[in-house]
N, C-alpha and C. Protein backbone atom coordinates (compact mmCIF):
# COMPACT_ATOMS: atom_id res chain seq x y z
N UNK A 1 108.70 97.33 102.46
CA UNK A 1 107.48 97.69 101.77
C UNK A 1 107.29 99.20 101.89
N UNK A 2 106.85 99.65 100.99
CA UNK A 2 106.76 101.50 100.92
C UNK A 2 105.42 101.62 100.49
N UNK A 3 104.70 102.54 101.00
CA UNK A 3 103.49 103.06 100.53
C UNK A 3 102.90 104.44 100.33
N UNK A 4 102.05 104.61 99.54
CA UNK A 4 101.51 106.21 99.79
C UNK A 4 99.94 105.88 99.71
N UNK A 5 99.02 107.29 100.23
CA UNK A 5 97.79 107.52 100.33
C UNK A 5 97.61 108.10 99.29
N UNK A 6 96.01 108.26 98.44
CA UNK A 6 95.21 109.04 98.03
C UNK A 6 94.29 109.53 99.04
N UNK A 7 94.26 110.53 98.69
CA UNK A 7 93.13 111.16 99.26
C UNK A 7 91.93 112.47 98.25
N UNK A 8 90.87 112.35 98.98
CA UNK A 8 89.55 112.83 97.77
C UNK A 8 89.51 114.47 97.94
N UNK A 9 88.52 115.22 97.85
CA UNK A 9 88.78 116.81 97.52
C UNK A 9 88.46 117.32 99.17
N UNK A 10 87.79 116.66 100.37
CA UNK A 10 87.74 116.54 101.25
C UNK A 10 88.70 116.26 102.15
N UNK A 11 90.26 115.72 101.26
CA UNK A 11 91.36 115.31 102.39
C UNK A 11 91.12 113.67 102.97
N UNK A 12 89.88 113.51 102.61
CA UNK A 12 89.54 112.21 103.23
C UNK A 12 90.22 110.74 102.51
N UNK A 13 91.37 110.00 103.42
CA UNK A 13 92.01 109.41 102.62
C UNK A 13 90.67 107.96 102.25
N UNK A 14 91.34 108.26 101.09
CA UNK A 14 90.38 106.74 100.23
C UNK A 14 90.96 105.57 99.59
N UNK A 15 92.21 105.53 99.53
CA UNK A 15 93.03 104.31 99.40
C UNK A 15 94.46 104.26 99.80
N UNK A 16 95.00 103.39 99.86
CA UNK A 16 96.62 103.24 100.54
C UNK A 16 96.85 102.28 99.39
N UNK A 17 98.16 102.37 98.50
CA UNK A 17 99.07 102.06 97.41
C UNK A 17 99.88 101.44 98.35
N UNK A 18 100.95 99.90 97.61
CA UNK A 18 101.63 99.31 98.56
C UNK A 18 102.13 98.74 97.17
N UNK A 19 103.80 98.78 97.77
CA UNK A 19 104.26 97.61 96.65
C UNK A 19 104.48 96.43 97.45
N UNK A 20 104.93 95.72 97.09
CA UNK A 20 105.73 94.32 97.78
C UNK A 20 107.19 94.46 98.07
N UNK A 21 107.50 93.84 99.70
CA UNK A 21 108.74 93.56 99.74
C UNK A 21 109.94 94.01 98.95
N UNK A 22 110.25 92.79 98.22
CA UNK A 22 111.23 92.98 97.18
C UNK A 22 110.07 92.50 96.08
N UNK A 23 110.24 93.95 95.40
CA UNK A 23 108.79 94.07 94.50
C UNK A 23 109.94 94.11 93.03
N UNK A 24 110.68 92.45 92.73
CA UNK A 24 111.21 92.91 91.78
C UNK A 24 110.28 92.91 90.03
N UNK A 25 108.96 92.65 90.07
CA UNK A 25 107.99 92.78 89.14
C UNK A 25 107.04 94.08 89.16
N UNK A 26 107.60 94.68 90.28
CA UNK A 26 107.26 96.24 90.21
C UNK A 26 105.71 95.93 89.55
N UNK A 27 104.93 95.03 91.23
CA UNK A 27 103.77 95.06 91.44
C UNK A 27 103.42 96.16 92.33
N UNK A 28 101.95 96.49 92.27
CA UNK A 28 101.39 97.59 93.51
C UNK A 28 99.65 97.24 93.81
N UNK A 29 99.69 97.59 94.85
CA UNK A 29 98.46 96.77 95.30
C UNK A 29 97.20 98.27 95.54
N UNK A 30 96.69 98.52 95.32
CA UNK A 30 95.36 99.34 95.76
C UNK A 30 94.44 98.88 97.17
N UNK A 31 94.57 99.64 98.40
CA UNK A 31 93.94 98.81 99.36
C UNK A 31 93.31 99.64 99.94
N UNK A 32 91.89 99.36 100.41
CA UNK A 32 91.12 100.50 101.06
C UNK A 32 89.98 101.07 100.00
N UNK A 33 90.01 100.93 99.05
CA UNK A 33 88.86 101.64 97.87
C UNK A 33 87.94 100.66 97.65
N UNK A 34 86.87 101.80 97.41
CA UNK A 34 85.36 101.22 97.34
C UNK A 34 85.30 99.90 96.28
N UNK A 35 86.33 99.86 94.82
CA UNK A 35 86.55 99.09 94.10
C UNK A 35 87.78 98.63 93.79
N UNK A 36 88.09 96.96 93.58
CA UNK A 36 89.04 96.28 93.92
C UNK A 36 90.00 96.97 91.95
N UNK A 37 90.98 97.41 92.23
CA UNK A 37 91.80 98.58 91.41
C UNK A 37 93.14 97.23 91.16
N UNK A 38 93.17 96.98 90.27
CA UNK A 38 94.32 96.30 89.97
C UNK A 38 95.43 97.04 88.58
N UNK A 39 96.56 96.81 88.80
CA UNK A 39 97.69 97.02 87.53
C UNK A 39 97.96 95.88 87.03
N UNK A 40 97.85 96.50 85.91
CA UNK A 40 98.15 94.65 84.96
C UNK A 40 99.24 95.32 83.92
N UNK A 41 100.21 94.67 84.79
CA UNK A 41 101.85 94.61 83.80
C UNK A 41 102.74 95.54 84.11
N UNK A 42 103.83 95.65 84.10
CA UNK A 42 104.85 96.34 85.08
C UNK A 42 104.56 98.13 84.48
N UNK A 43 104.75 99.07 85.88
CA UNK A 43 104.15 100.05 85.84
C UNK A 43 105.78 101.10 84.99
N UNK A 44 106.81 100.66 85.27
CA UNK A 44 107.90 101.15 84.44
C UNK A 44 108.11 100.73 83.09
N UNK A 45 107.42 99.64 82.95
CA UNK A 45 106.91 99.27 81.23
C UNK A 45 106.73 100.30 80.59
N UNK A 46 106.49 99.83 79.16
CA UNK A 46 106.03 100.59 78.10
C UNK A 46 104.94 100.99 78.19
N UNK A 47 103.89 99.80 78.67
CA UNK A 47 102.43 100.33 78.66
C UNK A 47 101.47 99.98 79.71
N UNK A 48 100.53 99.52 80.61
CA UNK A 48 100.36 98.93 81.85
C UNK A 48 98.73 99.72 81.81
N UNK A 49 98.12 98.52 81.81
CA UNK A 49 96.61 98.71 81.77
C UNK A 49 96.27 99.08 83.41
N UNK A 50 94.72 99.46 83.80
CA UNK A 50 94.84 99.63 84.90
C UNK A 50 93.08 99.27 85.06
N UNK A 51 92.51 98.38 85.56
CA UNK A 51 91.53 98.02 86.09
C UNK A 51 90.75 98.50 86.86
N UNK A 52 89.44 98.15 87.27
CA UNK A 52 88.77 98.45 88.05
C UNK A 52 87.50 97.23 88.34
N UNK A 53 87.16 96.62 89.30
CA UNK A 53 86.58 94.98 89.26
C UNK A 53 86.57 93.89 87.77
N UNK A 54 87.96 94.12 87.52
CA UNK A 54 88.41 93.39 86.21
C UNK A 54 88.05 93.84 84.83
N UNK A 55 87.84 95.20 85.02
CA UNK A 55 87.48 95.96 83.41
C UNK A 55 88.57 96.73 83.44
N UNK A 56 89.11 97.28 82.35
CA UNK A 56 90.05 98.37 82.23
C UNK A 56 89.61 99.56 82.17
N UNK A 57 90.06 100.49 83.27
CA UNK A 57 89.63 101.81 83.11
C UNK A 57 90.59 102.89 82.32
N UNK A 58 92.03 102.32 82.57
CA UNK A 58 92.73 103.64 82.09
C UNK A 58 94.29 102.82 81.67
N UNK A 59 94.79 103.42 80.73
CA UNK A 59 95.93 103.15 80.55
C UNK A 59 97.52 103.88 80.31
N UNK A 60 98.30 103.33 80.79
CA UNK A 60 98.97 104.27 81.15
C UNK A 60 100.20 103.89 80.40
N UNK A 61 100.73 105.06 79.65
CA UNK A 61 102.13 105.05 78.50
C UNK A 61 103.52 105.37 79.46
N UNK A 62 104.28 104.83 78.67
CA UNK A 62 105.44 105.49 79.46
C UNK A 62 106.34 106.39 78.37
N UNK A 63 107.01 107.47 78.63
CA UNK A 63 107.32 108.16 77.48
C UNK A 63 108.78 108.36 77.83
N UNK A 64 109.67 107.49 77.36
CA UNK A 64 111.67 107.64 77.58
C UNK A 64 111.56 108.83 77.17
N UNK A 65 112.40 109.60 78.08
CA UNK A 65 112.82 110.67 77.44
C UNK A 65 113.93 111.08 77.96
N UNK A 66 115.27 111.98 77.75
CA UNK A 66 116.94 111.61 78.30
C UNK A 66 116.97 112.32 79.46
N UNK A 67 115.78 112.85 80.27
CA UNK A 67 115.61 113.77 81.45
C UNK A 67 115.43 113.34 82.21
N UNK A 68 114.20 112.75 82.16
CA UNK A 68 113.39 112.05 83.06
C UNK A 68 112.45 111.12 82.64
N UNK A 69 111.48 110.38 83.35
CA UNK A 69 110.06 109.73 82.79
C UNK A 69 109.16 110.87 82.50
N UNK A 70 108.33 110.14 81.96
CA UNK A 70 107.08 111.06 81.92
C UNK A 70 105.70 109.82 81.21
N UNK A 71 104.68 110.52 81.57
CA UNK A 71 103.44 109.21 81.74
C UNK A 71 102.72 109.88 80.72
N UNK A 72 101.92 109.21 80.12
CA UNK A 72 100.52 109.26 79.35
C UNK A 72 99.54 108.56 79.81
N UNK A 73 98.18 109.37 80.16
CA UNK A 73 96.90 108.83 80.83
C UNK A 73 95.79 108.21 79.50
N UNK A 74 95.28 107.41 79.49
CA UNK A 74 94.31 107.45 78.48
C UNK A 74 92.99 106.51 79.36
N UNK A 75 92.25 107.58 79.53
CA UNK A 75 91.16 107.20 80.25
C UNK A 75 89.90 107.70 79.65
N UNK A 76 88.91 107.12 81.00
CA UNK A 76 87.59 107.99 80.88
C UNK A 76 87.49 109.43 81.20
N UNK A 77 86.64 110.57 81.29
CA UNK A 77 87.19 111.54 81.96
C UNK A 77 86.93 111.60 83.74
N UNK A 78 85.73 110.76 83.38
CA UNK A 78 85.29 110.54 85.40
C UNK A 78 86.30 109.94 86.28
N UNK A 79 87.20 108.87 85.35
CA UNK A 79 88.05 108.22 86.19
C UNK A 79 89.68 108.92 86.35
N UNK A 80 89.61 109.94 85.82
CA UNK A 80 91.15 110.59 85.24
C UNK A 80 91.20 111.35 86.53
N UNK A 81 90.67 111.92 87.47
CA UNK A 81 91.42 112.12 89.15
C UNK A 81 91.56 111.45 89.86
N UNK A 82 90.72 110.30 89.99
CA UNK A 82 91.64 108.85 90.59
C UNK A 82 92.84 108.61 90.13
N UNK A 83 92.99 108.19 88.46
CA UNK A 83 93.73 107.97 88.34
C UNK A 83 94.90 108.31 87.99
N UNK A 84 95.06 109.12 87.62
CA UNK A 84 96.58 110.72 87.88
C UNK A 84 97.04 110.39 89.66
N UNK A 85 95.75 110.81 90.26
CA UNK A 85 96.54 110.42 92.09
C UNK A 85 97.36 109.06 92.19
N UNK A 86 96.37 108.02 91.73
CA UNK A 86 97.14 106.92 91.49
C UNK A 86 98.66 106.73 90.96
N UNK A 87 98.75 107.24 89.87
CA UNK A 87 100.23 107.60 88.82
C UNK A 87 101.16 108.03 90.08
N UNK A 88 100.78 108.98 90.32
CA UNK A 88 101.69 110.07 91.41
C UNK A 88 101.97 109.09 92.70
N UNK A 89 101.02 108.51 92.83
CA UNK A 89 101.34 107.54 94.45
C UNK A 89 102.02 106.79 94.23
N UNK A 90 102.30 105.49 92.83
CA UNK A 90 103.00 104.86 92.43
C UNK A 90 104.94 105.32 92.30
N UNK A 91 104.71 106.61 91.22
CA UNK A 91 105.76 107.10 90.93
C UNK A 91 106.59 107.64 92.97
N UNK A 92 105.63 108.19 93.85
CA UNK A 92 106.09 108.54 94.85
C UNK A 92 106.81 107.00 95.53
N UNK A 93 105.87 106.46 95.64
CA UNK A 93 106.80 104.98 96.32
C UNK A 93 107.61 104.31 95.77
N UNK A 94 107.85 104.87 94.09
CA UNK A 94 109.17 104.17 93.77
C UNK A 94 110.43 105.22 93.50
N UNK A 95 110.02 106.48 93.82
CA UNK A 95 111.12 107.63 94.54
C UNK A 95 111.66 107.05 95.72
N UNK A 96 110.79 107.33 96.80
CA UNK A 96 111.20 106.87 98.13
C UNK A 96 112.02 105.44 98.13
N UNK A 97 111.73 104.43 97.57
CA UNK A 97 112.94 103.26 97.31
C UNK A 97 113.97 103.75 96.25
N UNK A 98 114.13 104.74 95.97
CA UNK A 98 115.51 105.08 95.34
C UNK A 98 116.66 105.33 96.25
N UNK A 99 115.66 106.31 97.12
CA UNK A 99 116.34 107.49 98.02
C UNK A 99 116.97 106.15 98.79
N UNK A 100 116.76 105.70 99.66
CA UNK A 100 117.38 105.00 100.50
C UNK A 100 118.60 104.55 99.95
């Protein structure tokens, strides 16, 4: 299992990201935040909604390109620094299971 933190403009961490085991549905869990944060549908997908107590707050594109990935945010604007940290914590814990 691999994980990363968010943390707020204070440093103060406010959630811990976790995938599963053998996370071969490239699930991730949100744990520790004030609101229960779910991903709905694989985050290396094409497209992968992203919740917040079962509403969608933001959604997130995936853009092939022959370099590298690259993401598209489409959110609110209040929720778009959560959720960029989020993106980045995801994309970080599925670096770190490369590397190994």
């Amino acid at each position: 299992m691999h994980k990363a933190y968010i943390y707020d403009a204070n440093k103060t961490k406010i959630a811990t990201v976790k995938d599963k085991w053998l996370n071969t549905n490239q699930e991730y869990f949100v744990l520790g935040y004030k609101d229960e944060i779910k991903i709905q549908g694989k985050f290396f997908g094409l497209s992968t909604q992203i919740l917040r107590n079962g509403e969608v707050i933001g959604t997130i594109t995936r853009q092939i390109t022959f370099i590298n990935d690259a993401f598209e945010l489409d959110a609110n604007e209040e929720d778009i620094p959560f959720l960029i940290a989020l993106v980045i914590a995801i994309d970080n814990i599925t670096d770190k299971k490369h590397k190994r």
